[in-house]
C-alpha atoms as a PDB file:
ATOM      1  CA  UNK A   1      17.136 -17.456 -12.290  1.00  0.00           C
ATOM      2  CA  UNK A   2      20.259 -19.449 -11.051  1.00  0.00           C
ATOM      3  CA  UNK A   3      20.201 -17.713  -8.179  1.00  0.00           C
ATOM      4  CA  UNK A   4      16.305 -18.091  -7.209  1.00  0.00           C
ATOM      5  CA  UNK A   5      17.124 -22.440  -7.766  1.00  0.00           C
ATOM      6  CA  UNK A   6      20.341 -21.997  -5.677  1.00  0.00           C
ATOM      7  CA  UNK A   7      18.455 -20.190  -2.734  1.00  0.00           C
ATOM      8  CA  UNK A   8      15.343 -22.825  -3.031  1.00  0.00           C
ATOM      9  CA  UNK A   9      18.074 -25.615  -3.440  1.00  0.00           C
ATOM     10  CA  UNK A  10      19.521 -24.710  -0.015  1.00  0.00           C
ATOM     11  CA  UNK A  11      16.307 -24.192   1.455  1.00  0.00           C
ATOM     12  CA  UNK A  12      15.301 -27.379   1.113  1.00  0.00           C
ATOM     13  CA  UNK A  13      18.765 -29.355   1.465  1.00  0.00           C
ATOM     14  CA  UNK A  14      18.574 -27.826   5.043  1.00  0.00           C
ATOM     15  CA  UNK A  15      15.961 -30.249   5.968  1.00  0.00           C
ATOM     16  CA  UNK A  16      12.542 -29.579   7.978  1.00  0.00           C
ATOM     17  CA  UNK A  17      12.372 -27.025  10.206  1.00  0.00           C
ATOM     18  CA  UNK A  18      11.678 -29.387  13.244  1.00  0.00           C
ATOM     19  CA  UNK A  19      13.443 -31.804  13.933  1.00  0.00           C
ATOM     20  CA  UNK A  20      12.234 -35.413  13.030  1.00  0.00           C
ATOM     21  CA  UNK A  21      10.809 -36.996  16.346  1.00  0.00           C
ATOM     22  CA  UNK A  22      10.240 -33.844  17.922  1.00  0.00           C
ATOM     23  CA  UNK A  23       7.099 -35.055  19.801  1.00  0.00           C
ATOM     24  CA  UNK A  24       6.259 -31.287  20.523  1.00  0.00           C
ATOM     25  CA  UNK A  25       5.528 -30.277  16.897  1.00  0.00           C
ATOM     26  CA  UNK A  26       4.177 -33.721  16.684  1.00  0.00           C
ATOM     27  CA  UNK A  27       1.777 -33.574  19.437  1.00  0.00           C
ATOM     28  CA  UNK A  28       0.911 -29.918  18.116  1.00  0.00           C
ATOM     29  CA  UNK A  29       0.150 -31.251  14.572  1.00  0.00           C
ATOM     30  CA  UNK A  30      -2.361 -33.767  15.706  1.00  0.00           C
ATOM     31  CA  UNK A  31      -4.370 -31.290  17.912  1.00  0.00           C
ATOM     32  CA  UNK A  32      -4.393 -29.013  14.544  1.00  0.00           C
ATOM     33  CA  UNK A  33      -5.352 -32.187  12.610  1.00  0.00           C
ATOM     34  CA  UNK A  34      -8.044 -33.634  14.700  1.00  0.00           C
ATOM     35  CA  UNK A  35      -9.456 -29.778  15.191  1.00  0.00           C
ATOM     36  CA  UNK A  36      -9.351 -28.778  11.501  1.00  0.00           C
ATOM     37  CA  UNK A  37      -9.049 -31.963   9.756  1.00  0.00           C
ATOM     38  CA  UNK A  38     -11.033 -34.903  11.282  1.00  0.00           C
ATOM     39  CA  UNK A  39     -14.476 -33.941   9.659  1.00  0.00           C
ATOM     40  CA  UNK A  40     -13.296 -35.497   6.602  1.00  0.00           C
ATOM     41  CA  UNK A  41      -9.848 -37.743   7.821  1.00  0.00           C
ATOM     42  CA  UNK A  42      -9.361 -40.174   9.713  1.00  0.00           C
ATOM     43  CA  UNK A  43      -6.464 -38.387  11.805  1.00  0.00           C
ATOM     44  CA  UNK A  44      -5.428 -40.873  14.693  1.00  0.00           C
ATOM     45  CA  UNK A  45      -7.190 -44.143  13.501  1.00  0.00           C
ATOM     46  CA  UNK A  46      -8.865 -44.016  17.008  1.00  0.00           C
ATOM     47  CA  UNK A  47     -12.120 -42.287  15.737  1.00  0.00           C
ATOM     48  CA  UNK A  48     -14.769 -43.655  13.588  1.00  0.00           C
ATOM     49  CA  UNK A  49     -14.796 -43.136   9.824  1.00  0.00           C
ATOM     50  CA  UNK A  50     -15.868 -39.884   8.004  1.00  0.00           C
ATOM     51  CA  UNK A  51     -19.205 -40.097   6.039  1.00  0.00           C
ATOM     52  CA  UNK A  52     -17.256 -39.252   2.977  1.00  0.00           C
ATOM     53  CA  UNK A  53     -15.970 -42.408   1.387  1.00  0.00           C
ATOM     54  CA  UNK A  54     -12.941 -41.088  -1.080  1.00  0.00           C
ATOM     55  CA  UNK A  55     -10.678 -39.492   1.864  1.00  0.00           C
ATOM     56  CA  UNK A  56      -8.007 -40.815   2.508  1.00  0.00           C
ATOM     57  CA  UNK A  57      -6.614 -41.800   6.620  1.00  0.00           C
ATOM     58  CA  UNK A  58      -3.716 -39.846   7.465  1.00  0.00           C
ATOM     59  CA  UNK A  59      -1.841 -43.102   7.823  1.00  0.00           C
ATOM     60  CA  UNK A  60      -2.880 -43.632   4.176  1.00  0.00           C
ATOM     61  CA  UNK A  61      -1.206 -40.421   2.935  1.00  0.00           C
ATOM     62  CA  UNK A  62       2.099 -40.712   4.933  1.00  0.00           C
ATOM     63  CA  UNK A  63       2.309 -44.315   3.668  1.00  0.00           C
ATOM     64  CA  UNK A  64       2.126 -43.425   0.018  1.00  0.00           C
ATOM     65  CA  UNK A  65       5.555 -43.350  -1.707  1.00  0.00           C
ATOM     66  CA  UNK A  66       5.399 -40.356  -3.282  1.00  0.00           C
ATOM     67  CA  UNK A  67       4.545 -38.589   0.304  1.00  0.00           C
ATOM     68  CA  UNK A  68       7.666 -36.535   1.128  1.00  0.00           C
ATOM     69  CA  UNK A  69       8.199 -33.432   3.407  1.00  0.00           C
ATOM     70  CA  UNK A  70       7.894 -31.316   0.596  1.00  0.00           C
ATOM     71  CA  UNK A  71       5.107 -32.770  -1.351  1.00  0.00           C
ATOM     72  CA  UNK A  72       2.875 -32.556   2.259  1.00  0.00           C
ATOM     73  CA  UNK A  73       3.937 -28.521   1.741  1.00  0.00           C
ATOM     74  CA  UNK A  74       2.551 -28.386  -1.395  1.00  0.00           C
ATOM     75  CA  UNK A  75      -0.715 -30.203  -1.207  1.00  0.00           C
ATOM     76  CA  UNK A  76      -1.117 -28.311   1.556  1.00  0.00           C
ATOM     77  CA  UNK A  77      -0.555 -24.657   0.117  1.00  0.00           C
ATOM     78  CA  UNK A  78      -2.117 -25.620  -2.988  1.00  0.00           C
ATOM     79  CA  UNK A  79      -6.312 -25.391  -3.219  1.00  0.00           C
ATOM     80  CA  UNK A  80      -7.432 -28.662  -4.192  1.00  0.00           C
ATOM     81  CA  UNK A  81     -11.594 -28.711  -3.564  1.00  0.00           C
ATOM     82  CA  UNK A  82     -13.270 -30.000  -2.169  1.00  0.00           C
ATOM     83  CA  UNK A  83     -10.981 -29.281   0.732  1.00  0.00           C
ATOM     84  CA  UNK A  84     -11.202 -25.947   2.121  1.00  0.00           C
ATOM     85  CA  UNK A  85      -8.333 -24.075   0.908  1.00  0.00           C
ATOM     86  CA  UNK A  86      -6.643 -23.588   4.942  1.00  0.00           C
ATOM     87  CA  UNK A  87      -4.427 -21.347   5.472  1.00  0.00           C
ATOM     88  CA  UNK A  88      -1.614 -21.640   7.263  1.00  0.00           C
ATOM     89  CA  UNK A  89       1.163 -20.114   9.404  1.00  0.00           C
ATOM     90  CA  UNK A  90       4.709 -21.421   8.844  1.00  0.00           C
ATOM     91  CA  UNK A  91       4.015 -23.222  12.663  1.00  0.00           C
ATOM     92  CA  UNK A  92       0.719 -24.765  11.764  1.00  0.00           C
ATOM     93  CA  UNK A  93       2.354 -26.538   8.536  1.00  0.00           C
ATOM     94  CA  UNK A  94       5.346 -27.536  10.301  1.00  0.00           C
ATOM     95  CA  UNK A  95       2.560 -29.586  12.723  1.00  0.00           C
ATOM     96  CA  UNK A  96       0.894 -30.796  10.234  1.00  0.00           C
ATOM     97  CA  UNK A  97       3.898 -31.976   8.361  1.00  0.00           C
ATOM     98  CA  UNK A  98       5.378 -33.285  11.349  1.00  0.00           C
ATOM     99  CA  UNK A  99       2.473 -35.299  12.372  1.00  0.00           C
ATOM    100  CA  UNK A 100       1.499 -36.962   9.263  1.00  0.00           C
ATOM    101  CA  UNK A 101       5.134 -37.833   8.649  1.00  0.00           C
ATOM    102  CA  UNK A 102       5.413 -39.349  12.463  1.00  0.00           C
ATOM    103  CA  UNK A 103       2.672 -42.006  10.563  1.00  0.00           C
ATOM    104  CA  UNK A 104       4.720 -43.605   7.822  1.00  0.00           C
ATOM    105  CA  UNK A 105       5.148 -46.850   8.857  1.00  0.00           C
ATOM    106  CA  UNK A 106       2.626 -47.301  11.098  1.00  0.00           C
END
């Protein structure tokens, strides 16, 4: 058991796995995003609101305090209807990730 928390410990101590402003896994996130997530999101703020009223804007989400790298991993592997339950390579959440945390602040 000690073990298992030391290895997750020192998984996550070692920080993303892009690095923060990498505009490649960025600009790769928000293609993902706007292809797989715009239906119901507002992913850049450029397009026009979804017809569902209770999503939040990606902006929204990375602006929330409690939004961290790791709680964007687990909302994201976790099913939550009624978003479809995505699945996706280590890449594709690393874009995702990346992208929604390039919003905080904005």
């Amino acid at each position: 058991m000690l073990r298992r928390a030391f290895a997750l410990v020192a998984v996550f101590a070692a920080g993303p796995a892009w690095a923060a402003g990498d505009t490649t896994v960025t600009a790769a996130g928000q293609r993902l995003a706007q292809q797989w997530c715009a239906e119901c999101h507002v992913v850049t703020g450029l397009e026009a609101p979804p017809a569902i009223d209770d999503v939040p804007t990606f902006r929204t989400v990375a602006n929330d305090p409690s939004v961290t790298e790791l709680s964007l991993r687990a909302f994201l592997k976790t099913p939550h209807p009624p978003m479809p339950n995505f699945i996706l390579t280590p890449e594709q959440m690393d874009e995702i990730v990346a992208y929604i945390l390039s919003l905080k602040g904005r």
